[in-house]
N, C-alpha and C. Protein backbone atom coordinates (compact mmCIF):
# COMPACT_ATOMS: atom_id res chain seq x y z
N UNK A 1 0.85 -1.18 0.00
CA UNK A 1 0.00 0.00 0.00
C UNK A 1 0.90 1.24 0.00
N UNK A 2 0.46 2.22 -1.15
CA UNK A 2 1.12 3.60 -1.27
C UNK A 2 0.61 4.36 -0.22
N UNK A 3 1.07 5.20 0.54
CA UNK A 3 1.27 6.43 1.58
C UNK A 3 1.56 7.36 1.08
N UNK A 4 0.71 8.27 1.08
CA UNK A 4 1.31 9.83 0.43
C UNK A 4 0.84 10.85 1.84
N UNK A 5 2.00 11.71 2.62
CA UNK A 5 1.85 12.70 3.55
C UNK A 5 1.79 13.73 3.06
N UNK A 6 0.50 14.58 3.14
CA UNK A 6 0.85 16.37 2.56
C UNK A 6 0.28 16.72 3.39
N UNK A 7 -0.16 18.05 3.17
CA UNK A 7 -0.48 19.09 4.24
C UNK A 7 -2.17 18.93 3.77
N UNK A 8 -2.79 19.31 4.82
CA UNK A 8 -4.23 19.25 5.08
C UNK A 8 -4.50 20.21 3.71
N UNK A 9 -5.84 20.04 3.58
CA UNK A 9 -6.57 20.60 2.13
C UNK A 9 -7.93 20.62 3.12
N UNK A 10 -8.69 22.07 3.01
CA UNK A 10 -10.42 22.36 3.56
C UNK A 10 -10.93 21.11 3.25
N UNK A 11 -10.82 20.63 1.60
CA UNK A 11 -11.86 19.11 1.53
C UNK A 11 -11.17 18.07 2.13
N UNK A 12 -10.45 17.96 3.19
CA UNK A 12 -9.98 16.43 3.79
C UNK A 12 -11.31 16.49 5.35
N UNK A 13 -11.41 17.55 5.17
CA UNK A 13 -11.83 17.85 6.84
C UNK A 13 -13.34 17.20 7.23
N UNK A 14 -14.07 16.55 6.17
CA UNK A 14 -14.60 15.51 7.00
C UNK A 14 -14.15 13.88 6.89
N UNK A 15 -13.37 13.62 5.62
CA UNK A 15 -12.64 12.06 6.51
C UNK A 15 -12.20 12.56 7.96
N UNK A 16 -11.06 13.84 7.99
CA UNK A 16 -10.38 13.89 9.06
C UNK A 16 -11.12 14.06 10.15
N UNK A 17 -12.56 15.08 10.04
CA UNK A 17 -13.54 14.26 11.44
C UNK A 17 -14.33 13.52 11.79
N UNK A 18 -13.91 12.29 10.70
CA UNK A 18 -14.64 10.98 10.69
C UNK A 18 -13.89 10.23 11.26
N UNK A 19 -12.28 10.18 11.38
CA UNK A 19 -11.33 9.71 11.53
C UNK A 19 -11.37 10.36 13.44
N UNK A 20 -11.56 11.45 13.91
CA UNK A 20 -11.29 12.02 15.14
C UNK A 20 -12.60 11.44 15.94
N UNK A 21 -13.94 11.66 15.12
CA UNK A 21 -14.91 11.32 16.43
C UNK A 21 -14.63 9.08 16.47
N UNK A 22 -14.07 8.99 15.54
CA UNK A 22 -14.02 7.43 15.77
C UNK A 22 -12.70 7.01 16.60
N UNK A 23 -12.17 7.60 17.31
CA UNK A 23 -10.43 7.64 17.30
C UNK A 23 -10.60 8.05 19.00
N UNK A 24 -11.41 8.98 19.53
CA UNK A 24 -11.07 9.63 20.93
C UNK A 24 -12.75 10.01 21.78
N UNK A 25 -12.42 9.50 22.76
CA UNK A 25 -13.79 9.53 23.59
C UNK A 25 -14.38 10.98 23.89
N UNK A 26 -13.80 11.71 23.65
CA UNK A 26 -13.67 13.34 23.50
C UNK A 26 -13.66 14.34 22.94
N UNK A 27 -14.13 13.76 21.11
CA UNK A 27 -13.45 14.47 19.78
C UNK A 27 -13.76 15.74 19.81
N UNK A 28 -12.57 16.58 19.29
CA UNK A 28 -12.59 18.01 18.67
C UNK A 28 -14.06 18.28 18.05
N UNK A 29 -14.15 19.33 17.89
CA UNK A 29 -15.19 20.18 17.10
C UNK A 29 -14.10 20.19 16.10
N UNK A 30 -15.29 20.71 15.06
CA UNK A 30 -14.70 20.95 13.41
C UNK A 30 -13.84 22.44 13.31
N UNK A 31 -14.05 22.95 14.32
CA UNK A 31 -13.68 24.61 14.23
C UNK A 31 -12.33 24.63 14.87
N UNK A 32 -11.46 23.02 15.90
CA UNK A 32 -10.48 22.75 16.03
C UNK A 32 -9.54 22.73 14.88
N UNK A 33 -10.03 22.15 14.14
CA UNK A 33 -9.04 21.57 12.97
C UNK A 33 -9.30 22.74 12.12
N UNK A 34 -10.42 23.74 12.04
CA UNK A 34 -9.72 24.53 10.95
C UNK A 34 -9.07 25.96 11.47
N UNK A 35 -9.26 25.49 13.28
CA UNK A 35 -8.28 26.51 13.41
C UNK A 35 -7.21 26.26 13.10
N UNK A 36 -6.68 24.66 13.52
CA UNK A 36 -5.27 24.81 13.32
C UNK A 36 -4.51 24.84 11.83
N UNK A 37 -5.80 24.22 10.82
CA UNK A 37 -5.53 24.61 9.47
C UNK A 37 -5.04 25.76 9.13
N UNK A 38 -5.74 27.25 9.83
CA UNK A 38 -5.66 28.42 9.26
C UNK A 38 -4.44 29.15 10.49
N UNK A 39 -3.96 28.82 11.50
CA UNK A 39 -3.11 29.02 12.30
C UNK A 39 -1.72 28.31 12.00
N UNK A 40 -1.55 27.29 11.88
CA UNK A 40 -0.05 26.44 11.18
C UNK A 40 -0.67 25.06 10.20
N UNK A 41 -0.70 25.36 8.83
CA UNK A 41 -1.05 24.63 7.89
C UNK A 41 0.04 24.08 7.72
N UNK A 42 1.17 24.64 8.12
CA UNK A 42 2.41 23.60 7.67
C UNK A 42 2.70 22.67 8.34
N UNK A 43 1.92 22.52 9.54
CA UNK A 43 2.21 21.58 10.39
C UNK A 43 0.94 21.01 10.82
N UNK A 44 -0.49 20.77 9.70
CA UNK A 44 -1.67 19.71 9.82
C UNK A 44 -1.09 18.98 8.88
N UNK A 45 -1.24 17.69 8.60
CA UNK A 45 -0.54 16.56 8.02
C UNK A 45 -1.30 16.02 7.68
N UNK A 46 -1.88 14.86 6.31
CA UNK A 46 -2.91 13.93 6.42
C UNK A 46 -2.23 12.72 5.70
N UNK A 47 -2.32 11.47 5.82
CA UNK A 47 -1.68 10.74 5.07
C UNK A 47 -3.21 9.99 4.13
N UNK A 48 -2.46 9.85 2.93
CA UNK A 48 -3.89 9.52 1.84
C UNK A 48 -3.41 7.99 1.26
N UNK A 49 -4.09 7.20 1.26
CA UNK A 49 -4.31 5.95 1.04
C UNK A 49 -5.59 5.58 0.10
N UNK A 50 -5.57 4.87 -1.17
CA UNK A 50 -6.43 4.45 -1.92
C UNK A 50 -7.44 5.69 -2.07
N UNK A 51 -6.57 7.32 -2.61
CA UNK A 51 -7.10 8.63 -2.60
C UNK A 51 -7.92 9.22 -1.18
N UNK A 52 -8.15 8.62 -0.18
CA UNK A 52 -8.56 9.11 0.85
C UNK A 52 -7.58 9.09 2.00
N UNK A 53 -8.04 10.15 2.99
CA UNK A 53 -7.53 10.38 4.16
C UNK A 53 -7.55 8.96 5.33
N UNK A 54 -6.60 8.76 5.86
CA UNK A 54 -6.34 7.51 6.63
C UNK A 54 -5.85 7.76 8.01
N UNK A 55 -5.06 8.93 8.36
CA UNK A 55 -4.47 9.32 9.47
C UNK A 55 -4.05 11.35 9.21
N UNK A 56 -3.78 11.84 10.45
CA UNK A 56 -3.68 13.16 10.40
C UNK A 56 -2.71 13.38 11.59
N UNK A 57 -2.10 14.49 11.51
CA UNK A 57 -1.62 14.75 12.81
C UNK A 57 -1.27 16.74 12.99
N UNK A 58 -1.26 17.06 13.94
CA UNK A 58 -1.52 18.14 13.81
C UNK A 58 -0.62 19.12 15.25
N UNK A 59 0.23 20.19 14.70
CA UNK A 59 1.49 20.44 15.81
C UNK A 59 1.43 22.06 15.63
N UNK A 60 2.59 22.06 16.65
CA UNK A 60 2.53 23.77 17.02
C UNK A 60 3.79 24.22 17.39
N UNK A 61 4.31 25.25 17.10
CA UNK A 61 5.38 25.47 17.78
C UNK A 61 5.64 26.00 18.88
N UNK A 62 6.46 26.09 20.00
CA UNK A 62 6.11 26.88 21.10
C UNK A 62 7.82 26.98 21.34
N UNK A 63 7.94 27.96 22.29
CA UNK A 63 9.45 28.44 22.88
C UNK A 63 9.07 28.45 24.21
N UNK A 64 10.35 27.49 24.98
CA UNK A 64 10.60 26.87 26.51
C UNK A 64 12.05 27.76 27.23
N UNK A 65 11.71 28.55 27.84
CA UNK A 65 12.81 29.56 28.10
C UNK A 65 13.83 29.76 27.06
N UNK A 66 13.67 30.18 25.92
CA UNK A 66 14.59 30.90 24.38
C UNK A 66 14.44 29.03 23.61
N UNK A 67 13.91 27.94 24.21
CA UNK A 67 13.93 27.21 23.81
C UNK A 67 12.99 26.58 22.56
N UNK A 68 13.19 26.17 21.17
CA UNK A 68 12.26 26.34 20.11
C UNK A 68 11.75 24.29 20.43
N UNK A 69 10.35 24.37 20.59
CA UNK A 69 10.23 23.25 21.07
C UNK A 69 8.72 22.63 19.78
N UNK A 70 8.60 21.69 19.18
CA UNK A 70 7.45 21.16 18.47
C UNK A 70 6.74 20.18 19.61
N UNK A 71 5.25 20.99 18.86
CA UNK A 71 4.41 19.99 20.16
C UNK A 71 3.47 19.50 19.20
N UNK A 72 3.54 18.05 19.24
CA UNK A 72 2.09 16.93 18.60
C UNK A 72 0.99 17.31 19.56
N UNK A 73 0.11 17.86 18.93
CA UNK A 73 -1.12 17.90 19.53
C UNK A 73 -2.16 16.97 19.72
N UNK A 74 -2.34 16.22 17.93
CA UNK A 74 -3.34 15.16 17.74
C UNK A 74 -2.86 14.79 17.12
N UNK A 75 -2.79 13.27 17.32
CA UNK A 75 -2.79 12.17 15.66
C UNK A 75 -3.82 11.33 16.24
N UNK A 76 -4.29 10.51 14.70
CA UNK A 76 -5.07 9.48 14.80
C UNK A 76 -5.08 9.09 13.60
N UNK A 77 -5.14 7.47 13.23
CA UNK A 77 -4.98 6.64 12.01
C UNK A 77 -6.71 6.05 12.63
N UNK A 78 -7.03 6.10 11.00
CA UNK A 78 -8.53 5.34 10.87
C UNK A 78 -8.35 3.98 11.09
N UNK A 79 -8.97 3.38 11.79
CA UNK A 79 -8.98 2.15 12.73
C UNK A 79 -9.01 0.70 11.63
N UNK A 80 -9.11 1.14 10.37
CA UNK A 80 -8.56 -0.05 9.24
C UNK A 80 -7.62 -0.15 9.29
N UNK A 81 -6.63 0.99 9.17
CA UNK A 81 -5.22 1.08 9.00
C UNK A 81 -4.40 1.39 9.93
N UNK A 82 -4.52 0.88 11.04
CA UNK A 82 -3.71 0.77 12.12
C UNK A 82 -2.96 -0.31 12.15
N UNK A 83 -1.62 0.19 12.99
CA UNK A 83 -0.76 -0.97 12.43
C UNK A 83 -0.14 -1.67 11.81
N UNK A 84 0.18 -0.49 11.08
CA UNK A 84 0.88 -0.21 9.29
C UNK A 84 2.22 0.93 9.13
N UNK A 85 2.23 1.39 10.11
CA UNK A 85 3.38 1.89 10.12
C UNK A 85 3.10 3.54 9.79
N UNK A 86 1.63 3.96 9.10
CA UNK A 86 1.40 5.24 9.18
C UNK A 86 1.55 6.22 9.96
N UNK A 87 0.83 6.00 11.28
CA UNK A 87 0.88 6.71 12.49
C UNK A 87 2.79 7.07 12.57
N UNK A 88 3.67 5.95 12.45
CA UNK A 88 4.77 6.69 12.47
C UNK A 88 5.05 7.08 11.13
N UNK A 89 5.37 7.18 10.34
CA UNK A 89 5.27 7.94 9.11
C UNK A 89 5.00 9.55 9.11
N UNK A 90 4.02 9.71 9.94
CA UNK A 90 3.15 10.76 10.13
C UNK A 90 3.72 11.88 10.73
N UNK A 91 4.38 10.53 12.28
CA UNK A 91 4.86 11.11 13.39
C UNK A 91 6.62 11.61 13.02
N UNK A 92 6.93 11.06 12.02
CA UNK A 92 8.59 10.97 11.40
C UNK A 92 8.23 12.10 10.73
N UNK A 93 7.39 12.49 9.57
CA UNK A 93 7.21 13.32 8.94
C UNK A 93 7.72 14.91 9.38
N UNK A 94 6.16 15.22 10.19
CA UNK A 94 6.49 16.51 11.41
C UNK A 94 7.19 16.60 12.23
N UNK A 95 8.37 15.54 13.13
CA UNK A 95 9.55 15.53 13.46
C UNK A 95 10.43 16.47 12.43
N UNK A 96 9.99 15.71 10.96
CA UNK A 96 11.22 16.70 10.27
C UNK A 96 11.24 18.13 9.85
N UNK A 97 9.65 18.60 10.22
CA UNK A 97 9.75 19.33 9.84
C UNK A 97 10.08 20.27 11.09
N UNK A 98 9.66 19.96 12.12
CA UNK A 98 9.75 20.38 13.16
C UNK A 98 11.32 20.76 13.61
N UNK A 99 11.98 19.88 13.11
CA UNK A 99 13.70 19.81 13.36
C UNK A 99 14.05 21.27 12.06
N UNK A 100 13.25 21.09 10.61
CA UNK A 100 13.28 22.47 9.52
C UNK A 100 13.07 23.66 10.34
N UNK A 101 12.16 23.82 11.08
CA UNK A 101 12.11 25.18 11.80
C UNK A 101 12.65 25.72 12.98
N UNK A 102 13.81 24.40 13.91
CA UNK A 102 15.01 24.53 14.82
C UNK A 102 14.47 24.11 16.19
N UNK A 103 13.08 23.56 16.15
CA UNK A 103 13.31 22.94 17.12
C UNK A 103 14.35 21.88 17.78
N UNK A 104 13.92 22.02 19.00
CA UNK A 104 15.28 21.04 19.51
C UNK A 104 14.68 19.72 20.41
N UNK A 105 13.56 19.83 20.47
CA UNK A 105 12.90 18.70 20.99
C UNK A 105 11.40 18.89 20.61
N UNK A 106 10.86 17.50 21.19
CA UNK A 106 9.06 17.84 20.88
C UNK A 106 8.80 17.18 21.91
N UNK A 107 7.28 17.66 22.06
CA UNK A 107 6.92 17.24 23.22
C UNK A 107 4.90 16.70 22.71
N UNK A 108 4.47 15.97 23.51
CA UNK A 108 3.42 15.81 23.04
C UNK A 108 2.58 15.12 24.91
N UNK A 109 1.38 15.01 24.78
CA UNK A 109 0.34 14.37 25.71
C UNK A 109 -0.71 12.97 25.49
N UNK A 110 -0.47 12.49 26.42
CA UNK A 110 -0.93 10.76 26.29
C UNK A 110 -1.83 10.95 27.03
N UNK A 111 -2.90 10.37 26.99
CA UNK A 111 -3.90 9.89 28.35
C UNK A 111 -3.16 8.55 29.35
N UNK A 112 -3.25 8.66 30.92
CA UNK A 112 -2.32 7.99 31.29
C UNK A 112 -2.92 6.28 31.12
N UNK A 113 -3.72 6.24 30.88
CA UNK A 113 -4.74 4.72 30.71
C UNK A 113 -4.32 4.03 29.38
N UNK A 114 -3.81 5.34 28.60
CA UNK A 114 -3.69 4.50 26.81
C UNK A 114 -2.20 3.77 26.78
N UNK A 115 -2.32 2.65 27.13
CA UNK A 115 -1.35 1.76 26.75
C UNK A 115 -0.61 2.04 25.69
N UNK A 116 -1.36 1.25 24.54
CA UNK A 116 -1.11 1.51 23.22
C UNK A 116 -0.57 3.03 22.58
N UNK A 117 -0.97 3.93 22.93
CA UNK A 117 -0.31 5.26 22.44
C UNK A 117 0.53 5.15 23.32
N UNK A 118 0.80 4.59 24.43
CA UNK A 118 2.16 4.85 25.22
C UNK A 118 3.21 4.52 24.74
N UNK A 119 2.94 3.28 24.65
CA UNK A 119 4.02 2.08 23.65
C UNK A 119 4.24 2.97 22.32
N UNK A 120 3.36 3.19 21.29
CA UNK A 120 3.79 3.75 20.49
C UNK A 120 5.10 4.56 20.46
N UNK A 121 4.42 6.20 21.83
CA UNK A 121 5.27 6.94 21.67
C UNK A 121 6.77 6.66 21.93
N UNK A 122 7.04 5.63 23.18
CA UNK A 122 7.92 4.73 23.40
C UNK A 122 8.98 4.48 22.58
N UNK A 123 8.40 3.66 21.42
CA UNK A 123 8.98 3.22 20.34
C UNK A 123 9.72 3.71 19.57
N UNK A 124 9.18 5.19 19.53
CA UNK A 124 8.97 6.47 18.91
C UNK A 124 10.50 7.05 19.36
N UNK A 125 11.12 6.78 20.59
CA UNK A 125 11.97 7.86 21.24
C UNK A 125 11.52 8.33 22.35
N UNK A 126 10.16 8.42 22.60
CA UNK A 126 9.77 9.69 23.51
C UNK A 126 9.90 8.99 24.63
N UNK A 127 9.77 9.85 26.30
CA UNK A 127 10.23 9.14 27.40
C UNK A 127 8.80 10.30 28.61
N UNK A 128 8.38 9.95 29.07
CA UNK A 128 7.82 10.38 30.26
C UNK A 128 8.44 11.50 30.94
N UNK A 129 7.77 12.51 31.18
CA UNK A 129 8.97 13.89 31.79
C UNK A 129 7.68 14.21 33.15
N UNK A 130 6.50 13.96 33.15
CA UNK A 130 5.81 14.26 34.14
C UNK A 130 4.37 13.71 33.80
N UNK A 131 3.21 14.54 34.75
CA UNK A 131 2.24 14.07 34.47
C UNK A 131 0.99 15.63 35.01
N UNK A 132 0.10 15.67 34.05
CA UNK A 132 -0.70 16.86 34.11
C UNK A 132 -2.29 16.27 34.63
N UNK A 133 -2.57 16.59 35.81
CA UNK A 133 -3.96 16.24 36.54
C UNK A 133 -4.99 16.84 35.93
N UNK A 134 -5.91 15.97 35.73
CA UNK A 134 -7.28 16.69 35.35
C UNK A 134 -7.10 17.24 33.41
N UNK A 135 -6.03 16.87 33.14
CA UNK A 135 -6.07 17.24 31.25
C UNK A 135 -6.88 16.81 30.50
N UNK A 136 -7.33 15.68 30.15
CA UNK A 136 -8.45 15.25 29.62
C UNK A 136 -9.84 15.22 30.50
N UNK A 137 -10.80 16.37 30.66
CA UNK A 137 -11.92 16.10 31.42
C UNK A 137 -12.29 15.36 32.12
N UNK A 138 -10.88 15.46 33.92
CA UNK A 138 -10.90 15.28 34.61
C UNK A 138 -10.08 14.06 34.79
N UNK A 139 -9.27 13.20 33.64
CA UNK A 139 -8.30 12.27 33.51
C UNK A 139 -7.04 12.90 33.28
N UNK A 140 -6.03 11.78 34.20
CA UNK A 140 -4.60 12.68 33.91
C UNK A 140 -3.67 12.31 32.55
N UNK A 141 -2.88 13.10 32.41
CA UNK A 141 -1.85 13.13 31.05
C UNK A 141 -0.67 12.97 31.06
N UNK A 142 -0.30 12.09 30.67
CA UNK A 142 1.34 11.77 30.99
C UNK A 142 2.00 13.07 29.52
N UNK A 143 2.78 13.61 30.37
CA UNK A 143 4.11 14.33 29.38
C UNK A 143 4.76 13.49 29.26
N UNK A 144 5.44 13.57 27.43
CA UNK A 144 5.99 12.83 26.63
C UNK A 144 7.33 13.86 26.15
N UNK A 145 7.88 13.50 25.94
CA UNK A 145 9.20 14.42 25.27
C UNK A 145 10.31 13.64 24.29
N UNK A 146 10.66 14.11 23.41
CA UNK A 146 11.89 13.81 22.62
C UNK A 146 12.39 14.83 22.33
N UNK A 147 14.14 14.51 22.09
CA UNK A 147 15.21 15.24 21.60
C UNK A 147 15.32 15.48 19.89
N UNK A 148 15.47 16.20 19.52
CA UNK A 148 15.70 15.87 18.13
C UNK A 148 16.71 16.78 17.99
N UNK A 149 17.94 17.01 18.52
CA UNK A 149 19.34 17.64 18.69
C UNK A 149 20.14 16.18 18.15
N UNK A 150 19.31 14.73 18.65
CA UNK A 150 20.34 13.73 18.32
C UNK A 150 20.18 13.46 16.93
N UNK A 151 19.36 13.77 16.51
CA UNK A 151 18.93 13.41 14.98
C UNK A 151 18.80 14.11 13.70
N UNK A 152 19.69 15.62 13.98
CA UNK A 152 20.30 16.43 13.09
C UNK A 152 20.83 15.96 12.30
């Protein structure tokens, strides 16, 4: 199966919230994703499979005392295609780009119950740096972090 990653397009945005309300017990509103469309388009992502949307991921940049840091906000792969290597694809992708604009690490948020996205991020590089009470409506959030200084 071909994988093609580009940047979000207005017409992806209902696979992509077909893909979010099936994906998280909590899903975004539609006015999420086109904020972040119209706020950093260079950094909404969709990966397209058999011409449709299959996975998305969606980041931000932020500065940590003079520090230039990329933060994963959301990903989610449509529940056919899990387990294919997209989700990292996705996640490799905006790493690079993220490393293009000087960040020096990224950081992202897990629910502390999700195994499976744990492991992922795991896999991924990323390592546990703390934990945020009450982040998901009233469930806590494990902080995730990676370096990407090693992978210049």
């Amino acid at each position: 199966m071909s994988i093609e990653i580009r940047p979000f397009k207005p017409e992806d945005l209902d696979e992509v919230y077909a893909i979010e309300r099936r994906s998280f017990l909590w899903p975004w509103s539609r006015g999420v994703f086109i904020h972040f469309y119209r706020v950093t388009p260079h950094l909404f992502l969709v990966a397209i499979a058999d011409g449709r949307v299959i996975g998305y991921v969606m980041g931000e940049m932020e500065e940590d005392d003079g520090v230039k840091v990329g933060h994963v906000v959301n990903i989610a792969v449509h529940e056919a295609y899990r387990r294919r290597g997209i989700g990292t694809q996705l996640m490799r992708e905006i790493e690079r780009i993220f490393r293009e604009l000087g960040a020096e690490k990224v950081r992202l948020e897990v629910r502390e119950g999700n195994e499976g996205a744990k492991a992922f991020y795991r896999h991924l590089g990323y390592r546990e740096t703390g934990m945020l009470k009450r982040y998901y409506w009233g469930l806590t959030a494990l902080k995730m972090e990676k370096s990407l200084s090693d992978e210049r």
